[in-house]
C-alpha atoms as a PDB file:
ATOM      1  CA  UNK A   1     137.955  29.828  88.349  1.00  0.00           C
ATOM      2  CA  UNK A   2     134.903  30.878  85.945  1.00  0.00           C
ATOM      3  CA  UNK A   3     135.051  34.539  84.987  1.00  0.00           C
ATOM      4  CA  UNK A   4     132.537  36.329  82.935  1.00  0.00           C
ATOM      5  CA  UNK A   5     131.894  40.011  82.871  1.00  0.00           C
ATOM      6  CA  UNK A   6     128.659  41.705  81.228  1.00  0.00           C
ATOM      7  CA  UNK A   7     127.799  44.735  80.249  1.00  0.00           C
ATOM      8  CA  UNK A   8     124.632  46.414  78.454  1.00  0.00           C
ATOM      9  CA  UNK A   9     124.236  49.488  76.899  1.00  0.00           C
ATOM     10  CA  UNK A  10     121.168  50.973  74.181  1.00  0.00           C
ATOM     11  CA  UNK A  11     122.692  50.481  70.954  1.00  0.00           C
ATOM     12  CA  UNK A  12     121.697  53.095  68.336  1.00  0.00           C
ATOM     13  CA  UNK A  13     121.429  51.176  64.588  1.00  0.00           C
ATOM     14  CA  UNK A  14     121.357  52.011  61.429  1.00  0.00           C
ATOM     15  CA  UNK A  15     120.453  49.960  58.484  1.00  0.00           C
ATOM     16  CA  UNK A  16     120.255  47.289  60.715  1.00  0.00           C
ATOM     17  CA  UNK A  17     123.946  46.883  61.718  1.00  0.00           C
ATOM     18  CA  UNK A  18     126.123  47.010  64.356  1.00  0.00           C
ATOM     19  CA  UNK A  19     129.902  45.503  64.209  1.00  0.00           C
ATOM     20  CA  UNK A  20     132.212  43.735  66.744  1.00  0.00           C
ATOM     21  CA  UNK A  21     135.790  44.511  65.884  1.00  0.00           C
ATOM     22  CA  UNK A  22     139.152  44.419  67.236  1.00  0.00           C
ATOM     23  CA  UNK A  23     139.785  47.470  69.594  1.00  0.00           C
ATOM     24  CA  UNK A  24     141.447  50.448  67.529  1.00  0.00           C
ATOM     25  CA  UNK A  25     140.441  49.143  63.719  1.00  0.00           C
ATOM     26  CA  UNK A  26     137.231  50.625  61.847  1.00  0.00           C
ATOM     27  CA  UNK A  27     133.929  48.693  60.470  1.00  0.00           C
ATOM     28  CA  UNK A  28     133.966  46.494  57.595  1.00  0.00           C
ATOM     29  CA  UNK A  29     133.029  48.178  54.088  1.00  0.00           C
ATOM     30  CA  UNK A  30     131.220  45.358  52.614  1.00  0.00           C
ATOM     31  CA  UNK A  31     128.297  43.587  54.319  1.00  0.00           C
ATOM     32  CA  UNK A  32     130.379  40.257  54.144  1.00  0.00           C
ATOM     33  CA  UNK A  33     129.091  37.046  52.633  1.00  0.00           C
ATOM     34  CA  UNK A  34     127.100  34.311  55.028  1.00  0.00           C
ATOM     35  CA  UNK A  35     129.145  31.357  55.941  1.00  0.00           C
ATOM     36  CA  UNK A  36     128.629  29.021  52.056  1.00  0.00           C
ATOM     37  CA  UNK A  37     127.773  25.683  53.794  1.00  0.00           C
ATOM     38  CA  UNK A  38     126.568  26.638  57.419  1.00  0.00           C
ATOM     39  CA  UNK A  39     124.732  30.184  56.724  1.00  0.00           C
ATOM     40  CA  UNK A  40     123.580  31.962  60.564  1.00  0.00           C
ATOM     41  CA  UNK A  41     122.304  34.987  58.815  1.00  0.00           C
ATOM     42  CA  UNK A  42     122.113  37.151  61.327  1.00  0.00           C
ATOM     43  CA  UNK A  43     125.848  37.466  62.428  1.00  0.00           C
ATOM     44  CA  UNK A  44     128.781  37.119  59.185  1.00  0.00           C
ATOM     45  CA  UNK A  45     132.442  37.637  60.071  1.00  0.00           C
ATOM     46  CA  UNK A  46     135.230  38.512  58.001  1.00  0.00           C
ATOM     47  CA  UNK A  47     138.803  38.553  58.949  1.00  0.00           C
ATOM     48  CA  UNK A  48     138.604  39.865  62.502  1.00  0.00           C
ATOM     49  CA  UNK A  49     135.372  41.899  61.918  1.00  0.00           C
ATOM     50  CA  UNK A  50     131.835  40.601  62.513  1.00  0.00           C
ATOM     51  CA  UNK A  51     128.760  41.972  61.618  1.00  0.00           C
ATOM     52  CA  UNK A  52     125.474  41.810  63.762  1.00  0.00           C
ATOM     53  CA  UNK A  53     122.342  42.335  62.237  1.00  0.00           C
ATOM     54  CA  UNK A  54     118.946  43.391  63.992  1.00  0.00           C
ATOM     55  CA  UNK A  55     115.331  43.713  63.486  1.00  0.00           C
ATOM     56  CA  UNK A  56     114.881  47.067  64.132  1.00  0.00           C
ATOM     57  CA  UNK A  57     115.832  49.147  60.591  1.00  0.00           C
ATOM     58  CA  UNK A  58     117.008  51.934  62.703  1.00  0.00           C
ATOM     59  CA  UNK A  59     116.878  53.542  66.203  1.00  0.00           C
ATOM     60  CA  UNK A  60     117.663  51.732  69.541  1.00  0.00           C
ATOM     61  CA  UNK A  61     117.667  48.302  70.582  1.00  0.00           C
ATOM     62  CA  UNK A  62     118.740  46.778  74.040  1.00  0.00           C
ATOM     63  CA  UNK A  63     122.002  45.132  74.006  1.00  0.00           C
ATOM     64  CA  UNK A  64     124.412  43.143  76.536  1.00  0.00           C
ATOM     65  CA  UNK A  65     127.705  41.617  75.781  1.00  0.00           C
ATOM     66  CA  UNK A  66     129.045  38.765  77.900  1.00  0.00           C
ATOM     67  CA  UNK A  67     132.544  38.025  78.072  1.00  0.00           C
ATOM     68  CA  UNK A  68     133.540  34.689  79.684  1.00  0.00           C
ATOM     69  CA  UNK A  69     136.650  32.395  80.265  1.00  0.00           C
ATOM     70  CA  UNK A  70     134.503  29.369  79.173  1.00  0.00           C
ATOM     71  CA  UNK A  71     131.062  28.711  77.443  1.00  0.00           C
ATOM     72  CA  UNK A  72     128.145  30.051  79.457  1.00  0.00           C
ATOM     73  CA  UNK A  73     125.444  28.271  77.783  1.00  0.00           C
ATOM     74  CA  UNK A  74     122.904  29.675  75.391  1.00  0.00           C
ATOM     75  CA  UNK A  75     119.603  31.363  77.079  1.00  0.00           C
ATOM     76  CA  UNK A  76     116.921  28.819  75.305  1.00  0.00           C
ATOM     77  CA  UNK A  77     114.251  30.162  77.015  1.00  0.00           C
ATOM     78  CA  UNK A  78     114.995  34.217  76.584  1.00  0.00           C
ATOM     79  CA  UNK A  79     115.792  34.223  73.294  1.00  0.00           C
ATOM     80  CA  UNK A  80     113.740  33.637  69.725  1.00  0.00           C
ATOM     81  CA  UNK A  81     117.084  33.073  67.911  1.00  0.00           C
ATOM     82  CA  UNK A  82     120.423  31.756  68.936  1.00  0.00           C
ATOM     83  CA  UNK A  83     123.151  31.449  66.304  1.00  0.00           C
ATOM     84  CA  UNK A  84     127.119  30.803  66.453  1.00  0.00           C
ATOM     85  CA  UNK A  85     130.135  31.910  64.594  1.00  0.00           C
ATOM     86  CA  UNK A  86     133.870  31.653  65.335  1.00  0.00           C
ATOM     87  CA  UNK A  87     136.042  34.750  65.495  1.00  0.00           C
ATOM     88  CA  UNK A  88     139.699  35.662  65.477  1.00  0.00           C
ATOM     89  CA  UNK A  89     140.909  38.763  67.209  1.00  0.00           C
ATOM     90  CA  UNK A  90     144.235  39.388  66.496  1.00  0.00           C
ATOM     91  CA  UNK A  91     144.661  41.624  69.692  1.00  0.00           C
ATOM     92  CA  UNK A  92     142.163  40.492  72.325  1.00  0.00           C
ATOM     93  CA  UNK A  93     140.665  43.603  72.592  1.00  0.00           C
ATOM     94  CA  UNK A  94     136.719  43.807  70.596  1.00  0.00           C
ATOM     95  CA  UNK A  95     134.349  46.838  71.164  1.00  0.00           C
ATOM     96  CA  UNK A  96     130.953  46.977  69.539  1.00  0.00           C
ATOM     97  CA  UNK A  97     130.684  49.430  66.606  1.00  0.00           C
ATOM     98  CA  UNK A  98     127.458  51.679  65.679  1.00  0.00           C
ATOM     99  CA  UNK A  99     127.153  52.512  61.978  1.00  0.00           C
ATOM    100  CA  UNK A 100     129.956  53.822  60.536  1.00  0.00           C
ATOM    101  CA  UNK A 101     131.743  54.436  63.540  1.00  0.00           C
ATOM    102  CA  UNK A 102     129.774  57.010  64.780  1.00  0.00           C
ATOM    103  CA  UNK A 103     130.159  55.437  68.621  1.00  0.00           C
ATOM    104  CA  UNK A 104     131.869  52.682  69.747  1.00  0.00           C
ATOM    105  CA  UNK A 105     130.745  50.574  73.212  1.00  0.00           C
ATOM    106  CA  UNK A 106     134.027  49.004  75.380  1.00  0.00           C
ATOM    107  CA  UNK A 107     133.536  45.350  75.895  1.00  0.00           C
ATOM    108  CA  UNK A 108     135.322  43.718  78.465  1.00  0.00           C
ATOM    109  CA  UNK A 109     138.861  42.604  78.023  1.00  0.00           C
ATOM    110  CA  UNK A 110     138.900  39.042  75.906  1.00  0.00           C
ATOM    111  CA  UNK A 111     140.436  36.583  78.590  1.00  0.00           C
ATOM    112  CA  UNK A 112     142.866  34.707  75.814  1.00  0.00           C
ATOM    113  CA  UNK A 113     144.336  37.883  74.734  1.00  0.00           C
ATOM    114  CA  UNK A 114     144.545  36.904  70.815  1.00  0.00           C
ATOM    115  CA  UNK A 115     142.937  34.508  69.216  1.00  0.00           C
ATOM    116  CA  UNK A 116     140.027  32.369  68.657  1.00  0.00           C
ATOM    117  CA  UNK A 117     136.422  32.777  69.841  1.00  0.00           C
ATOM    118  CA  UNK A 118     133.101  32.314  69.716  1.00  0.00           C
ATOM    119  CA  UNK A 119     130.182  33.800  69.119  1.00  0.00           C
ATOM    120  CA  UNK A 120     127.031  33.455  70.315  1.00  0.00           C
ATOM    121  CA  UNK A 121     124.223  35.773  69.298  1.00  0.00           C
ATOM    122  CA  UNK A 122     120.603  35.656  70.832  1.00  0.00           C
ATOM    123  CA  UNK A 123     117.747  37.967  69.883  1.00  0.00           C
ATOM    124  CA  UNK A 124     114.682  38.344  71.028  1.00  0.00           C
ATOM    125  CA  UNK A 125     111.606  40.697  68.732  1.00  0.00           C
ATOM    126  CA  UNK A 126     113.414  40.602  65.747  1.00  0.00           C
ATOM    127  CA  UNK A 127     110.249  40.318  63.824  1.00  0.00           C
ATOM    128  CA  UNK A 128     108.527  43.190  65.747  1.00  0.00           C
ATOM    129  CA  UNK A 129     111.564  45.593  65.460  1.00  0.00           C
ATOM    130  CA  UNK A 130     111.231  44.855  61.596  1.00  0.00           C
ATOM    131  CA  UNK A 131     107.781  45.478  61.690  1.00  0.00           C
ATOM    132  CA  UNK A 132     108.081  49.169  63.601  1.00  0.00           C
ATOM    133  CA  UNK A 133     111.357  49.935  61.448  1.00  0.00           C
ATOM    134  CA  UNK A 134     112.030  52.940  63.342  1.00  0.00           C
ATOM    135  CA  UNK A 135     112.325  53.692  66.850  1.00  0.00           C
ATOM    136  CA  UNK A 136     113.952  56.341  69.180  1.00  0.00           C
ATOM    137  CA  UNK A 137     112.586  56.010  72.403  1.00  0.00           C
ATOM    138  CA  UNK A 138     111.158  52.533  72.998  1.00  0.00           C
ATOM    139  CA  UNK A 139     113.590  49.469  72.880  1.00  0.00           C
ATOM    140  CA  UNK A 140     111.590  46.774  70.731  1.00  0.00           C
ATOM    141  CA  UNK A 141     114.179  44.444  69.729  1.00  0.00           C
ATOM    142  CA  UNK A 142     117.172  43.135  72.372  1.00  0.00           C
ATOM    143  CA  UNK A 143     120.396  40.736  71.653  1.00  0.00           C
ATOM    144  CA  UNK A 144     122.774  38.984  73.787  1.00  0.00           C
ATOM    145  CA  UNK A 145     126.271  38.519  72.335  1.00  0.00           C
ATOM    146  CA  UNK A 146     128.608  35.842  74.127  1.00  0.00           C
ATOM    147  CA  UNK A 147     131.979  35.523  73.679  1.00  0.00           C
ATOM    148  CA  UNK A 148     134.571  32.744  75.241  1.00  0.00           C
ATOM    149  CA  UNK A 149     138.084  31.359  73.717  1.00  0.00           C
ATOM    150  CA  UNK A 150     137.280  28.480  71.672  1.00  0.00           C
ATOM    151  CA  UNK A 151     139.098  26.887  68.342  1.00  0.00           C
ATOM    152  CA  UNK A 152     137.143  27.646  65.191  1.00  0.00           C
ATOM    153  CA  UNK A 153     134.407  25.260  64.103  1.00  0.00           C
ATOM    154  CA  UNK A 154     131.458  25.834  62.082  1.00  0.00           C
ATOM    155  CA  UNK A 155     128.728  28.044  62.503  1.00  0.00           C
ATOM    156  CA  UNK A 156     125.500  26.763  63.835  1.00  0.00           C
ATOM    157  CA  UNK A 157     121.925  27.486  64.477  1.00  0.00           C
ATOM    158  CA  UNK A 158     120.835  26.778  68.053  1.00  0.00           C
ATOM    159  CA  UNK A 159     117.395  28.212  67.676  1.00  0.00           C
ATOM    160  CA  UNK A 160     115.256  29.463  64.879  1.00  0.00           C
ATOM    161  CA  UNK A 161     111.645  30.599  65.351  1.00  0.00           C
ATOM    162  CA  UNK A 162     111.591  34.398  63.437  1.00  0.00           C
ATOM    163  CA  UNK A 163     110.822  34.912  60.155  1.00  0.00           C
ATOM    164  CA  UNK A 164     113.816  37.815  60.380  1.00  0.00           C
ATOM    165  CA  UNK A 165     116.145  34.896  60.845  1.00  0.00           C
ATOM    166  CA  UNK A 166     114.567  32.873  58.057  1.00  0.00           C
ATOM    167  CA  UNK A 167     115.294  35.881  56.027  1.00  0.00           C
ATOM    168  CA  UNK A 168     118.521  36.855  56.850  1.00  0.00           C
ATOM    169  CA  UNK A 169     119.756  32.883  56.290  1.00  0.00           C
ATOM    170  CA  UNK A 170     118.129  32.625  52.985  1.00  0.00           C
ATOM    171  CA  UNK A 171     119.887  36.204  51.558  1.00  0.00           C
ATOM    172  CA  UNK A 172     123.279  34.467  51.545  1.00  0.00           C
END
């Protein structure tokens, strides 16, 4: 039986970050280094920690998190970019982290429990959420996270079509 559970939220960013960690445990320090010989840009994980980046400097964007039992496919046709990353959580339990902690989002229980997963990260207006900067009342910028128990493998790029993306792959 196929399971997947969503659930979307406004997401309130700062410096262009928001963080999916293990349940419990607090944002990374560091912005962490882009994968050496398969850089995504927009999403970097370290240890069980990963960091999403958006367009939008700071303010609200629309966000949705899918949790499924297997991979649900990438949205080609929503989305501008589409990137993936493996993640281990090393209690099956993620939420989604604004800046600093300030307020966390409850994502749906990971099906595996521990252990590997993967990432998929879509975004749509990057460019145009970089371009306003700074917005409090109208969502310009919206993601799609998917996650789903799979072994690690390396990161890829399913689509590529912003100049935010561009960006972000070329900064290391």
């Amino acid at each position: 039986m196929n399971t997947t559970r969503t659930v979307s939220f406004d997401l309130h960013v700062s410096y262009r970050q928001a963080y999916l960690i293990d349940y419990g445990t607090m944002a990374p320090e560091a912005f962490p280094d882009d994968h050496p010989e398969h850089p995504v840009g927009i999403i970097r994980v370290k240890d069980d920690k990963a960091l999403l980046v958006t367009g939008l400097h700071t303010g609200i964007v629309g966000f949705s998190a899918m949790v499924a039992d297997h991979d649900p496919g990438a949205y080609i046709d929503g989305y501008e970019d589409i990137v993936e990353i493996s993640f281990r959580s090393e209690i099956g339990r993620v939420w989604l982290c604004e800046w600093a902690g300030e307020r966390v989002h409850d994502l749906p229980e990971l099906p595996s429990g521990p252990g590997w997963y993967r990432l998929r990260y879509h975004a749509v207006n990057m460019d145009e959420g970089a371009e306003v900067n700074s917005s409090m009342d109208v969502v310009v910028d919206r993601y799609l996270l998917q996650v789903w128990p799979q072994s690690a493998s390396a990161p890829r790029v399913v689509k590529s079509t912003s100049h935010q993306l561009a960006y972000w792959r070329s900064a290391g």
